[in-house]
N, C-alpha and C. Protein backbone atom coordinates (compact mmCIF):
# COMPACT_ATOMS: atom_id res chain seq x y z
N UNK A 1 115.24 101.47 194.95
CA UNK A 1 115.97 101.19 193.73
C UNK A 1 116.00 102.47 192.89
N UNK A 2 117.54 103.10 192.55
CA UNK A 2 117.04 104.20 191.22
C UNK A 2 117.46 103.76 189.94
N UNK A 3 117.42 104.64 189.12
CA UNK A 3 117.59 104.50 188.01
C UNK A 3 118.45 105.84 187.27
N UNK A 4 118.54 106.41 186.18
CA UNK A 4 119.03 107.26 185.52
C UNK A 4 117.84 108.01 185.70
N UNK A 5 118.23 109.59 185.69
CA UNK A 5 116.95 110.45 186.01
C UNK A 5 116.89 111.07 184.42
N UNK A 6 115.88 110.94 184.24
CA UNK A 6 115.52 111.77 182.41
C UNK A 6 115.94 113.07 182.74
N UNK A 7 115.90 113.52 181.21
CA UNK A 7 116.35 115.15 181.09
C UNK A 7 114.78 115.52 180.99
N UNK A 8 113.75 115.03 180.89
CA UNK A 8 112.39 115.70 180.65
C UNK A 8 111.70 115.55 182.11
N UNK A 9 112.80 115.37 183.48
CA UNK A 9 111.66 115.08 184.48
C UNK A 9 111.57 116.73 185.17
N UNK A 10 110.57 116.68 185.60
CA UNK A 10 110.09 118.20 186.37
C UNK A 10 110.98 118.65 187.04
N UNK A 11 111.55 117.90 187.70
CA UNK A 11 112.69 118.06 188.94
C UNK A 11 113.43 118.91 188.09
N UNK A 12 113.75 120.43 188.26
CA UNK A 12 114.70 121.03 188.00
C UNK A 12 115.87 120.71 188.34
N UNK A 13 115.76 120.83 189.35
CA UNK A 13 117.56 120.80 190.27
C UNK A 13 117.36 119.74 191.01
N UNK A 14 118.26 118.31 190.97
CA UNK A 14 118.29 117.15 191.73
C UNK A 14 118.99 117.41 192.91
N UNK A 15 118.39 116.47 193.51
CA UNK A 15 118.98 116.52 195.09
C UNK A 15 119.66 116.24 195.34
N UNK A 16 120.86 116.34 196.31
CA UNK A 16 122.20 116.29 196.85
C UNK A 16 122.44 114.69 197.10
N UNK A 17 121.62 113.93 197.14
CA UNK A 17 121.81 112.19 197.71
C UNK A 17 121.36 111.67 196.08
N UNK A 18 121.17 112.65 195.06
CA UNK A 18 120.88 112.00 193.64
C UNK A 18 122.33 112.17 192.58
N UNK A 19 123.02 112.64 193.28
CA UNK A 19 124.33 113.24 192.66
C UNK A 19 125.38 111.95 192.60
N UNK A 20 125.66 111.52 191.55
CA UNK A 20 127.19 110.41 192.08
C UNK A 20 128.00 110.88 190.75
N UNK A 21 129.39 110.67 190.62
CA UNK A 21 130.78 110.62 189.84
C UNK A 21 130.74 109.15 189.58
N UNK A 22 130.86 108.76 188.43
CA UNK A 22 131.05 107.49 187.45
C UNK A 22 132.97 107.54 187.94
N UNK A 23 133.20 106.20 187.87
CA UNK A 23 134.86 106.02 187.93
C UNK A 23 135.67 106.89 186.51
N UNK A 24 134.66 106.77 185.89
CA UNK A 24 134.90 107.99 184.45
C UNK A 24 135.50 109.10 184.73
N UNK A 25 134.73 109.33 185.89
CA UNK A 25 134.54 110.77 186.25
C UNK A 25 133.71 111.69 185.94
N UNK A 26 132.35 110.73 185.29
CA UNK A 26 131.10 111.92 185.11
C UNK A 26 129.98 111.75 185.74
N UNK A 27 130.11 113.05 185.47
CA UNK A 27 128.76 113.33 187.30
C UNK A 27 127.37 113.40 186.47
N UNK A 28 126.90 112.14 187.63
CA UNK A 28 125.44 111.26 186.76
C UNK A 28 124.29 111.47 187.98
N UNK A 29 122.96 112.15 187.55
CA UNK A 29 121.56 112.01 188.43
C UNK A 29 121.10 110.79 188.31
N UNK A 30 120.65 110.13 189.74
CA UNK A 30 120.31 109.11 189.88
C UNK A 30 118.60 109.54 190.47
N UNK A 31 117.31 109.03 189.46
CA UNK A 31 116.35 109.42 189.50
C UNK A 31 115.94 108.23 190.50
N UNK A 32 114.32 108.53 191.12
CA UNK A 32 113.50 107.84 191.87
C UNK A 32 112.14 106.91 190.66
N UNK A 33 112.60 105.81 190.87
CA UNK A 33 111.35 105.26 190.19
C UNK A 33 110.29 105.23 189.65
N UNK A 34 109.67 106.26 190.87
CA UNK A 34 108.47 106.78 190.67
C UNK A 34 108.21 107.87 189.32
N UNK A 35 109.56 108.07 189.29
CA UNK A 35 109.11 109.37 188.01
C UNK A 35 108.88 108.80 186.51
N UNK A 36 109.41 107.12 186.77
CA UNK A 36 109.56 106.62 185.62
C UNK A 36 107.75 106.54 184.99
N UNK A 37 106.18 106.45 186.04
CA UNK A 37 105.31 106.85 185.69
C UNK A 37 105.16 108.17 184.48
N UNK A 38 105.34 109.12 184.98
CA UNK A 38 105.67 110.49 184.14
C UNK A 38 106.58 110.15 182.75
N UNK A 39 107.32 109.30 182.94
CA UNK A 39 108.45 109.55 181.68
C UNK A 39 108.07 108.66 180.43
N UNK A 40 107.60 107.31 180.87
CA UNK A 40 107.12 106.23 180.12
C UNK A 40 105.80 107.12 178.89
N UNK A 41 105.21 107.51 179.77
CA UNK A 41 103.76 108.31 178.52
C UNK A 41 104.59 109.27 177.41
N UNK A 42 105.50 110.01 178.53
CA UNK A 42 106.14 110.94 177.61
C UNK A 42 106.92 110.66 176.49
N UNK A 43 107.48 109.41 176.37
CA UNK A 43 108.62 108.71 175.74
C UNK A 43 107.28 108.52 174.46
N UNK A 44 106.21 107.64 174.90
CA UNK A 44 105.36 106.64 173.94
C UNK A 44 104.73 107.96 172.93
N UNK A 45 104.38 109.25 173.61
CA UNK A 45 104.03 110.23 172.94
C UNK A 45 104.70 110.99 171.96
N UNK A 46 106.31 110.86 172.47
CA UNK A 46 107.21 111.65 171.59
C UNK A 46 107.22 110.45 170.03
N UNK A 47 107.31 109.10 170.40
CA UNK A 47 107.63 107.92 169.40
C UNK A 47 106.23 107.73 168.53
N UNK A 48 105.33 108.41 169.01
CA UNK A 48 103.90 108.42 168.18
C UNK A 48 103.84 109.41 167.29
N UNK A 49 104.30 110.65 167.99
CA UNK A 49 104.54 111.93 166.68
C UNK A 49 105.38 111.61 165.92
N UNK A 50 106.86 111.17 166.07
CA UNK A 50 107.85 110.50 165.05
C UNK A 50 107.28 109.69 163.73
N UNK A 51 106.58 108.95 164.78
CA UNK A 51 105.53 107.76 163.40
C UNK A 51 104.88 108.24 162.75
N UNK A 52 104.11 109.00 163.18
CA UNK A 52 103.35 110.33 162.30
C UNK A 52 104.00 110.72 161.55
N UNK A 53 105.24 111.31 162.08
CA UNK A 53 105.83 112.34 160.89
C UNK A 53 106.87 111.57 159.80
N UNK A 54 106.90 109.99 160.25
CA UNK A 54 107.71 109.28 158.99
C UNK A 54 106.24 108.70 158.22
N UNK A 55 105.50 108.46 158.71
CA UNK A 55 104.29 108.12 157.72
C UNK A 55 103.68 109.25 156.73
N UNK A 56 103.88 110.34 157.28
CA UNK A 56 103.44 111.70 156.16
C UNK A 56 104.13 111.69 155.09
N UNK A 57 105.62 111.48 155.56
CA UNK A 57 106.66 111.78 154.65
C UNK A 57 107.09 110.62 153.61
N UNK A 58 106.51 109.52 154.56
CA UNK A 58 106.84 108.30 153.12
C UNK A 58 105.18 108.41 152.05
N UNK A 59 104.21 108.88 152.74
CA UNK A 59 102.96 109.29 151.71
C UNK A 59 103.61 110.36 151.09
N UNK A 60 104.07 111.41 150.97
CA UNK A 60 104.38 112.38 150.06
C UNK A 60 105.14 111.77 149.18
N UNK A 61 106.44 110.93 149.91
CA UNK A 61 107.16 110.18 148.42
C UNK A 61 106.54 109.71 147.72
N UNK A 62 105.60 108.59 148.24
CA UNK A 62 104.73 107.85 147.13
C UNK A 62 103.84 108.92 146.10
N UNK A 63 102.91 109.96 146.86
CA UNK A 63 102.07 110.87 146.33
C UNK A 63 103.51 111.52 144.80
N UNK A 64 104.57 111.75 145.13
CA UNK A 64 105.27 112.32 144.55
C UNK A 64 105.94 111.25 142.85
N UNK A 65 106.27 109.87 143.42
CA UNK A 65 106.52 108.97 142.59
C UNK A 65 105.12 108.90 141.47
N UNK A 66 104.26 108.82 142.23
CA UNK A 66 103.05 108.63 141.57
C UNK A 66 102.68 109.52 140.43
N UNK A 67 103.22 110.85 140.81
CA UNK A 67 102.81 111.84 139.54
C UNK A 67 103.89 111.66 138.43
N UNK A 68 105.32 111.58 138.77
CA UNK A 68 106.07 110.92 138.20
C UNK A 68 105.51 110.24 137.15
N UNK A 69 105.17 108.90 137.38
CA UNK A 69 104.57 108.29 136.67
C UNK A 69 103.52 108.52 135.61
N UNK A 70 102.38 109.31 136.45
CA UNK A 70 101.86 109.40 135.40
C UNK A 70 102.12 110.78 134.50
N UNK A 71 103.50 111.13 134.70
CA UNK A 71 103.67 111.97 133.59
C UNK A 71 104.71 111.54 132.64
N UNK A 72 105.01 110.50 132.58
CA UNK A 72 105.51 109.55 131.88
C UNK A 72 104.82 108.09 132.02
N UNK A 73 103.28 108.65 131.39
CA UNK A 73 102.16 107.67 131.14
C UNK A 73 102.64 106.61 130.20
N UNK A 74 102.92 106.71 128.97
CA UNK A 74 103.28 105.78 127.68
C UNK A 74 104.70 104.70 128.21
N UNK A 75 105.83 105.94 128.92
CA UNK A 75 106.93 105.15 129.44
C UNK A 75 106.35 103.69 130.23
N UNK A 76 105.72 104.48 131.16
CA UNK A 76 104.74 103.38 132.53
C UNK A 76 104.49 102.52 131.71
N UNK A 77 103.69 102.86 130.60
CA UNK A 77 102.81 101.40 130.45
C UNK A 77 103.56 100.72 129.89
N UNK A 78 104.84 101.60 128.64
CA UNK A 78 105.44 100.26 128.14
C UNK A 78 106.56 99.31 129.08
N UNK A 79 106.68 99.84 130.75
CA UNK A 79 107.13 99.09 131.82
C UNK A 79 106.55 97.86 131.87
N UNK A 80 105.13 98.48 132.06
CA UNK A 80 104.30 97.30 132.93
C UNK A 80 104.10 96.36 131.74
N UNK A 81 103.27 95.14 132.67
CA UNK A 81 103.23 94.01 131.73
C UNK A 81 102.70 93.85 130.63
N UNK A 82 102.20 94.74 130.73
CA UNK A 82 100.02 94.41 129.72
C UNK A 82 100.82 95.68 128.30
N UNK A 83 101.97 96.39 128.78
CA UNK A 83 102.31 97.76 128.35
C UNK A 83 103.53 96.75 127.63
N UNK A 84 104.16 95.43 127.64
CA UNK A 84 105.36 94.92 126.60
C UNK A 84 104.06 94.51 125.81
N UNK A 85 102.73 93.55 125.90
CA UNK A 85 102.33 92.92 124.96
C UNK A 85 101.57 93.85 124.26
N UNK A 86 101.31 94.76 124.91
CA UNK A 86 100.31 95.78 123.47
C UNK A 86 101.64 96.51 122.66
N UNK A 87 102.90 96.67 123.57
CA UNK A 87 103.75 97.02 122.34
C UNK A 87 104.06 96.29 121.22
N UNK A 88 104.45 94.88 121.53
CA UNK A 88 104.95 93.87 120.62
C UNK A 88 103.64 93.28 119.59
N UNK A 89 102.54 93.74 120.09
CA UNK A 89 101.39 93.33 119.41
C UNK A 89 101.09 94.53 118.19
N UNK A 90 101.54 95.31 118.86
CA UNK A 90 102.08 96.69 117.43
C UNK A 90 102.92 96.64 116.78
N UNK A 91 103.99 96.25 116.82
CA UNK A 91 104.77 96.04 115.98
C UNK A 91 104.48 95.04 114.85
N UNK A 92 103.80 94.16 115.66
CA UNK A 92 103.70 92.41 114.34
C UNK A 92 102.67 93.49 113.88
N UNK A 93 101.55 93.90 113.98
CA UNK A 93 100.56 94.43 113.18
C UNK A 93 100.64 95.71 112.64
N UNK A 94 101.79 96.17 112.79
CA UNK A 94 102.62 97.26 111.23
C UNK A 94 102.95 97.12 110.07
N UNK A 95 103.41 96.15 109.88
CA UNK A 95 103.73 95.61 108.81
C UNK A 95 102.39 95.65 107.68
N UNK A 96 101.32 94.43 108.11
CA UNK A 96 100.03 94.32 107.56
C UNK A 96 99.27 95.64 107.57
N UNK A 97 99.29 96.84 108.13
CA UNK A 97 98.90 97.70 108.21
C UNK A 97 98.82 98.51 107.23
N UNK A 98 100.90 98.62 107.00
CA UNK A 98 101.23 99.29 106.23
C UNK A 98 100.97 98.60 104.57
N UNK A 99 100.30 97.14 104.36
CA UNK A 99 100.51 96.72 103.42
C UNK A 99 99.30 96.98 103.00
N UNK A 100 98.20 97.21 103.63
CA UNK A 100 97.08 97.69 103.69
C UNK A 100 96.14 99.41 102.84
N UNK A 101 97.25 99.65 103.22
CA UNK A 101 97.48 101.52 103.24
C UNK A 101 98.03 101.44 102.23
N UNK A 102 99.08 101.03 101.90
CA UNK A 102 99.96 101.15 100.97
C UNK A 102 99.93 100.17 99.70
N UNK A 103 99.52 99.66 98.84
CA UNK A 103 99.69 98.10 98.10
C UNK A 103 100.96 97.83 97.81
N UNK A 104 101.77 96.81 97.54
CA UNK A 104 102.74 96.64 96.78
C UNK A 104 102.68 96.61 95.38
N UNK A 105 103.40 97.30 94.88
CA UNK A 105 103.40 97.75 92.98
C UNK A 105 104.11 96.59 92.99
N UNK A 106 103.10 96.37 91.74
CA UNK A 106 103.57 95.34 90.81
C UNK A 106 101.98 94.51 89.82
N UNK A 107 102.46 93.53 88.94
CA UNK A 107 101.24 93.07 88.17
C UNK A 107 101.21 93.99 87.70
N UNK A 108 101.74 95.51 87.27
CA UNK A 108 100.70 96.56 86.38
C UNK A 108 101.82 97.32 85.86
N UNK A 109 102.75 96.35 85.59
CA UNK A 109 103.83 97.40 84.55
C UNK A 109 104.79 98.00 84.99
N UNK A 110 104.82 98.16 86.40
CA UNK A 110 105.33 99.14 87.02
C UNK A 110 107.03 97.99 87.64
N UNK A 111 108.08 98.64 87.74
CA UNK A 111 108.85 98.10 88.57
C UNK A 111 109.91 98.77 89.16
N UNK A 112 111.07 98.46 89.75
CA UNK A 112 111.92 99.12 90.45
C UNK A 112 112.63 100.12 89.46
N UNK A 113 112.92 99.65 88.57
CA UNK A 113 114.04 100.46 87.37
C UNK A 113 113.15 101.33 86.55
N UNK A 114 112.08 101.30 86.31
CA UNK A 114 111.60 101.87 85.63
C UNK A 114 111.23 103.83 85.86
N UNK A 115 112.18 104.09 84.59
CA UNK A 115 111.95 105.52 84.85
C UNK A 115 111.00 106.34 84.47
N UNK A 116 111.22 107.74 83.79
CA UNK A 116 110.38 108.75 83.34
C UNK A 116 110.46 108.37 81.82
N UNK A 117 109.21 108.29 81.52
CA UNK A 117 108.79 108.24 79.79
C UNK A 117 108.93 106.32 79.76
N UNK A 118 108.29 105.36 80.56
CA UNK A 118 109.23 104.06 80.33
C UNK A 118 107.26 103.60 80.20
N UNK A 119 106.96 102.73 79.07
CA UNK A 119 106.13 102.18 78.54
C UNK A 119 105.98 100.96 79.61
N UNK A 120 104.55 100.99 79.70
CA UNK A 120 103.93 100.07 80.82
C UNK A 120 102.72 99.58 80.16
N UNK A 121 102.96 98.34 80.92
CA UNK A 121 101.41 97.28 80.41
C UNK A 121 100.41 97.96 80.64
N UNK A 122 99.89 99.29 81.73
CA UNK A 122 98.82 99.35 81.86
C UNK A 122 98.54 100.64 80.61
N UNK A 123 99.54 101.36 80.14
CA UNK A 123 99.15 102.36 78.78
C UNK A 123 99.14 101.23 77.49
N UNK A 124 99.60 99.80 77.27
CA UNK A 124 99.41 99.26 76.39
C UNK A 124 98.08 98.60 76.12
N UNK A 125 97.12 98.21 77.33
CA UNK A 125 96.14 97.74 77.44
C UNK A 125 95.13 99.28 77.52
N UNK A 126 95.55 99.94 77.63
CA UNK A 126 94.63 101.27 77.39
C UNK A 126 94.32 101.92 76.06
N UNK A 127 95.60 102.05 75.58
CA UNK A 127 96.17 102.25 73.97
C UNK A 127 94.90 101.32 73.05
N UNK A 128 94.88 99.99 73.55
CA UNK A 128 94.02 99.28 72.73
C UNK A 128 92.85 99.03 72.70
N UNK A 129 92.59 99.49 74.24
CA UNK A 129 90.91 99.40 74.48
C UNK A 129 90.49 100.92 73.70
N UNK A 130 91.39 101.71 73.45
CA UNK A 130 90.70 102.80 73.12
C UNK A 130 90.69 102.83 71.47
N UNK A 131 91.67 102.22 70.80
CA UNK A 131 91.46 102.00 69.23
C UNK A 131 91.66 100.23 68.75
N UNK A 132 90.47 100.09 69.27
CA UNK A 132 90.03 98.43 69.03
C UNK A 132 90.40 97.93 67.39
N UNK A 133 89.97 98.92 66.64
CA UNK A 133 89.92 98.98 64.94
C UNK A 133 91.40 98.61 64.43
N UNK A 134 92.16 99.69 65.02
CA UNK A 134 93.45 99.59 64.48
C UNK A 134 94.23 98.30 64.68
N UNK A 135 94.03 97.06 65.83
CA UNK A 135 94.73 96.53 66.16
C UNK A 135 93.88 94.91 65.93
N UNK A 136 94.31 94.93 64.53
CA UNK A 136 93.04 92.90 63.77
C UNK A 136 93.95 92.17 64.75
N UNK A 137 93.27 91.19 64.44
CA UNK A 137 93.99 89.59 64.89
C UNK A 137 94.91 89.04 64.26
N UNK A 138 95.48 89.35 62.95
CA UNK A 138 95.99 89.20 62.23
C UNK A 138 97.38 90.02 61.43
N UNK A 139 97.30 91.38 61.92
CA UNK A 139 98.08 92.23 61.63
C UNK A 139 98.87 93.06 62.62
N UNK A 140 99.84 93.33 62.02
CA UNK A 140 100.75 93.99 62.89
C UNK A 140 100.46 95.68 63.08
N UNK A 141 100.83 95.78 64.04
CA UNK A 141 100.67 97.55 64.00
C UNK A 141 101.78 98.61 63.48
N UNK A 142 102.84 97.65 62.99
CA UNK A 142 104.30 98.31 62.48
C UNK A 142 103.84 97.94 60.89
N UNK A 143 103.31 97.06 60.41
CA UNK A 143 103.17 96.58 59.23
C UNK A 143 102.62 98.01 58.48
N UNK A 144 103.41 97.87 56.82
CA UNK A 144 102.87 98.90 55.97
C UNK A 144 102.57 98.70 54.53
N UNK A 145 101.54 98.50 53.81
CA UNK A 145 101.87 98.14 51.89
C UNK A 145 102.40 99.10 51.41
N UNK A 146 102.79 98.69 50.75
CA UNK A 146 103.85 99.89 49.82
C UNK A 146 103.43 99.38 47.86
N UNK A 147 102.93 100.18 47.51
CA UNK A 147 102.77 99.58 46.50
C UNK A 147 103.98 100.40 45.41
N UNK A 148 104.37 99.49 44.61
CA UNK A 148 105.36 99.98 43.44
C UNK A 148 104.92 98.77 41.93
N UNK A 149 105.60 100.11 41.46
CA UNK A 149 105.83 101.61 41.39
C UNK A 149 104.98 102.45 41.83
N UNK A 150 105.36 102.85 42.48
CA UNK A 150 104.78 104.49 43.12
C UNK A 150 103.83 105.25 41.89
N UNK A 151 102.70 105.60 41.74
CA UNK A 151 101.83 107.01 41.12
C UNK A 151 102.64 107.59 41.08
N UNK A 152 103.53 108.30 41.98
CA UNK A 152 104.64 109.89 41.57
C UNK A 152 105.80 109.27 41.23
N UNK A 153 106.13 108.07 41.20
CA UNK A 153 107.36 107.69 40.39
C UNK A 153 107.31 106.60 39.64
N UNK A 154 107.32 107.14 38.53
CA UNK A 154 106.54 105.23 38.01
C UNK A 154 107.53 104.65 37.27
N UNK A 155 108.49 105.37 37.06
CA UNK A 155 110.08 104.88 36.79
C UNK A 155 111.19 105.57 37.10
N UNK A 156 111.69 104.93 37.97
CA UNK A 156 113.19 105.34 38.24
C UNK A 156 113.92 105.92 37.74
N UNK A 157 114.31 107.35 37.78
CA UNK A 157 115.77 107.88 36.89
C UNK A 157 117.08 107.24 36.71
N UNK A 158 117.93 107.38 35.94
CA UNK A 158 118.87 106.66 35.71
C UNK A 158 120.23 108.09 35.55
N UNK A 159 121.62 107.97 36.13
CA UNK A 159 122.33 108.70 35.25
C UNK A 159 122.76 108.28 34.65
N UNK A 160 124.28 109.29 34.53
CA UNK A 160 125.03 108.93 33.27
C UNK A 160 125.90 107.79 33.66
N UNK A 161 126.25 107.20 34.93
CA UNK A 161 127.16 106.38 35.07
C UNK A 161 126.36 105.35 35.52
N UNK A 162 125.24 105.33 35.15
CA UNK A 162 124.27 104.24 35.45
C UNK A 162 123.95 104.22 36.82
N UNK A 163 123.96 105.21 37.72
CA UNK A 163 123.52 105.10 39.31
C UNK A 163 121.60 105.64 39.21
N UNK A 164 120.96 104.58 39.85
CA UNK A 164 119.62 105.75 40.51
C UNK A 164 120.18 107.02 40.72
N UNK A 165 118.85 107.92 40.22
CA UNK A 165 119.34 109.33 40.88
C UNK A 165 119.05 109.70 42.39
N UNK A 166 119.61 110.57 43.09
CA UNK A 166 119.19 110.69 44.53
C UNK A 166 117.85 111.46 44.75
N UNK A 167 116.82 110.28 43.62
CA UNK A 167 115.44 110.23 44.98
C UNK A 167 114.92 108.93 44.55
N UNK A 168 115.14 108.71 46.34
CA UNK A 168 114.69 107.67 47.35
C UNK A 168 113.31 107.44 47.43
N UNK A 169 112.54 106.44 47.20
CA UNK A 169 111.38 105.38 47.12
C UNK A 169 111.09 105.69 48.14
N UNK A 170 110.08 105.35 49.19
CA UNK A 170 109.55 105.06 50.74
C UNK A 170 110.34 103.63 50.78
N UNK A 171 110.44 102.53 49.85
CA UNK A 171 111.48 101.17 50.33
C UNK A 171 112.53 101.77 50.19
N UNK A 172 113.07 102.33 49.92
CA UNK A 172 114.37 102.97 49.72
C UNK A 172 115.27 103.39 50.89
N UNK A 173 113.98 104.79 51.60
CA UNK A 173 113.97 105.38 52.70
C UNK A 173 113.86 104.31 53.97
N UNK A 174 112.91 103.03 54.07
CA UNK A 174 112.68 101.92 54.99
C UNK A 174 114.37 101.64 54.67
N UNK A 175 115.10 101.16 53.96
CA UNK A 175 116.10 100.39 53.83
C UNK A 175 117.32 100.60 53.91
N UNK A 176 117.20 102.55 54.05
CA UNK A 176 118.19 103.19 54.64
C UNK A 176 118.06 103.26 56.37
N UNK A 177 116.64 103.54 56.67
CA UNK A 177 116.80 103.59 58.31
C UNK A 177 116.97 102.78 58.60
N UNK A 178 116.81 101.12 58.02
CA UNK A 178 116.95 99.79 58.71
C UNK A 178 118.44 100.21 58.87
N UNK A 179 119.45 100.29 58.12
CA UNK A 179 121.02 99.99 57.91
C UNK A 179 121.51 100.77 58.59
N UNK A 180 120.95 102.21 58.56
CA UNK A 180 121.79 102.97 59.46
C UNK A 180 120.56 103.72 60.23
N UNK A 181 120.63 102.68 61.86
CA UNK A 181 120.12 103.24 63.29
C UNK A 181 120.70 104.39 63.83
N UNK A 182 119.43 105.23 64.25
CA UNK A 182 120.35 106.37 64.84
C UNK A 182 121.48 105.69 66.18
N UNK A 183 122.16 106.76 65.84
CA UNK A 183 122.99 106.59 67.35
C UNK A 183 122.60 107.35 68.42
N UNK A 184 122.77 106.66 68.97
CA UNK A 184 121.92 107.29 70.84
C UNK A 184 123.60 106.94 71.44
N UNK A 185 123.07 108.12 72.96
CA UNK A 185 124.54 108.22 73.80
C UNK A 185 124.54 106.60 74.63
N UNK A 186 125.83 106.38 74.55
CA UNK A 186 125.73 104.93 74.96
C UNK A 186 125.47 104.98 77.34
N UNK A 187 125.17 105.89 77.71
CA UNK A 187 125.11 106.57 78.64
C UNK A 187 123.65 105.72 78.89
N UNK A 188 123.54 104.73 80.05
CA UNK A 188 121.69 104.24 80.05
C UNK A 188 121.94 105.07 81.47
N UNK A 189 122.01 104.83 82.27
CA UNK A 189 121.55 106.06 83.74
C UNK A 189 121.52 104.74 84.68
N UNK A 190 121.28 105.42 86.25
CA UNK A 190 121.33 104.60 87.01
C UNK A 190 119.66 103.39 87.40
N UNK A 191 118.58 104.62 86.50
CA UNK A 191 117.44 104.22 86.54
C UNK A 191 117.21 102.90 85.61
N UNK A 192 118.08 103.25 84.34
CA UNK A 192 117.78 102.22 83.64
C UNK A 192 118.31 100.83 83.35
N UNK A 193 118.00 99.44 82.80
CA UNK A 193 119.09 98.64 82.54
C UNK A 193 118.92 98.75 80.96
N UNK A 194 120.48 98.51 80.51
CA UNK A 194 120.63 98.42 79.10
C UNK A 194 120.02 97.47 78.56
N UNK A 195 118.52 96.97 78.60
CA UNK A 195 118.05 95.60 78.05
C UNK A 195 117.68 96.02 76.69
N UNK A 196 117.71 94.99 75.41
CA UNK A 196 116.99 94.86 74.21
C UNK A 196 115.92 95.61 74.25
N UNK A 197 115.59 96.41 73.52
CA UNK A 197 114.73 97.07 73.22
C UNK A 197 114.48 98.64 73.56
N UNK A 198 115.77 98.51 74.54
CA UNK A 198 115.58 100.05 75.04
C UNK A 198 116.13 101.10 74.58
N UNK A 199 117.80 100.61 73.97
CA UNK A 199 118.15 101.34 73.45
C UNK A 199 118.01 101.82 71.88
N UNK A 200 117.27 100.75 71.12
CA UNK A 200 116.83 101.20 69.86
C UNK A 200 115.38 100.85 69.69
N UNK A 201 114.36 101.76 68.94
CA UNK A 201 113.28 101.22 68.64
C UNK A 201 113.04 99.69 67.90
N UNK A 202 112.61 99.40 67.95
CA UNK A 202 112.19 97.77 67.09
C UNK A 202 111.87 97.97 65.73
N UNK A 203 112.87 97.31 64.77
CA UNK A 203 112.68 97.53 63.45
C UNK A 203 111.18 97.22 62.79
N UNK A 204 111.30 98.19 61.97
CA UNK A 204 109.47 97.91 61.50
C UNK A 204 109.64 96.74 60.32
N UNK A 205 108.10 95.97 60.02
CA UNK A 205 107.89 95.38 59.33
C UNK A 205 107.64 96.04 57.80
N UNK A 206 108.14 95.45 56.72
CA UNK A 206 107.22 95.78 55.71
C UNK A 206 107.04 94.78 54.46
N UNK A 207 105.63 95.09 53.80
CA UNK A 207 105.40 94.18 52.79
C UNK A 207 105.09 94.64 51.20
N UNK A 208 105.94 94.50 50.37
CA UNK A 208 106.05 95.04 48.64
C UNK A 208 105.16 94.54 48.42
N UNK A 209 104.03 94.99 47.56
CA UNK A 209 103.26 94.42 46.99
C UNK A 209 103.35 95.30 44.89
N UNK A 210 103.19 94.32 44.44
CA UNK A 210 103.01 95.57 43.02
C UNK A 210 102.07 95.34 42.78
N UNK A 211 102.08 96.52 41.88
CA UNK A 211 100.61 97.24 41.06
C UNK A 211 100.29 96.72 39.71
N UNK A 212 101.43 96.45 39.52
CA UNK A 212 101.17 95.53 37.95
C UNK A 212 101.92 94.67 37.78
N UNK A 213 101.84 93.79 37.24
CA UNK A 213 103.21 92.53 36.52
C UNK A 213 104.26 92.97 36.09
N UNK A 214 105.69 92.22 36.30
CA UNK A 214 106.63 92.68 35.90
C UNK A 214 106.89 92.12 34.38
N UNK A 215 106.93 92.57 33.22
CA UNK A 215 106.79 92.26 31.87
C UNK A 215 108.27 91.19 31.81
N UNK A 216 108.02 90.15 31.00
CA UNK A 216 109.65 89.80 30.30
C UNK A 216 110.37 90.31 29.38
């Protein structure tokens, strides 16, 4: 029985009764069986180095992926599984973190609008702890006596057309700034809101008292 003669058999030059033409027309060695001993090891040896050399080469890919990876350590982990819940477990605990670090203003005077030079509860409660005296239970801190007639004026000039002359009392002076407030630019800014109190000081209190009876 033959077979196809390998290109790896010893036999250099085949023998004249190993020679045949295919209806093709190609001229084919027809080997002896026996060589198929010889060829079988040779075949299993060549398909063992192959395996070898695809097993090296799929370890280098991996060896190669692998550094990959860990040079995009942080990427990796936020892949992997354990690497979404420690992210998302950072995020919820930023917030509290930052509220931590940071307080939220407020309770102390302070607020969004409030600009440069803007009076706060915590200088009003300071203001008073530091001059306890000035500020009774009973009195105002705008409040003023005025006693009249005045020591330096103890009667009013008169002219000729019967007008006071032009000098002004301290009630006089109170009763002109009440009537006429300065004018300020009607301009409040983006910091401020135009609320009561901001744009004019708060009119002061005052109380006449006299020094002597007024005669009939």
């Amino acid at each position: 029985m033959y077979g196809w003669r390998h290109a790896f058999s010893p036999e250099a030059k085949p023998r004249p009764e190993q020679e045949r033409v295919t209806l093709c027309g190609q001229a084919v060695v027809l080997i002896d069986p026996s060589e198929l001993d010889w060829l079988m090891p040779t075949c299993d040896t060549c398909m063992d180095r192959a395996k070898q050399w695809s097993q090296q080469r799929q370890d280098a890919i991996a060896e190669r992926r692998r550094d990959q990876r860990r040079r995009r350590g942080w990427l990796w982990m936020t892949a992997h599984e354990l690497g979404v819940w420690l992210t998302l477990g950072v995020l919820l605990a930023a917030p509290f973190l930052l509220l931590l670090l940071v307080p939220v203003r407020g309770g102390n005077g302070h607020h969004a609008h409030a600009g440069p030079g803007t009076l706060t509860v915590v200088q009003l409660h300071r203001t008073i702890r530091g001059h306890p005296h000035d500020f009774g239970e009973n009195r105002d801190p705008d409040d003023e006596i005025i006693v009249w007639p005045s020591e330096d004026h103890p009667e009013p000039g008169w002219d000729e057309a019967g007008w006071i002359e032009p000098d002004p009392t301290p009630l006089e002076r109170d009763l002109q700034r009440l009537l006429t407030p300065p004018v300020e630019d009607t301009y409040v800014g983006r910091h401020r809101l135009g609320e009561p109190g901001e744009m004019h000081p708060p009119s002061p209190s005052a109380r006449i008292g006299l020094a002597e009876p007024i005669s009939a």
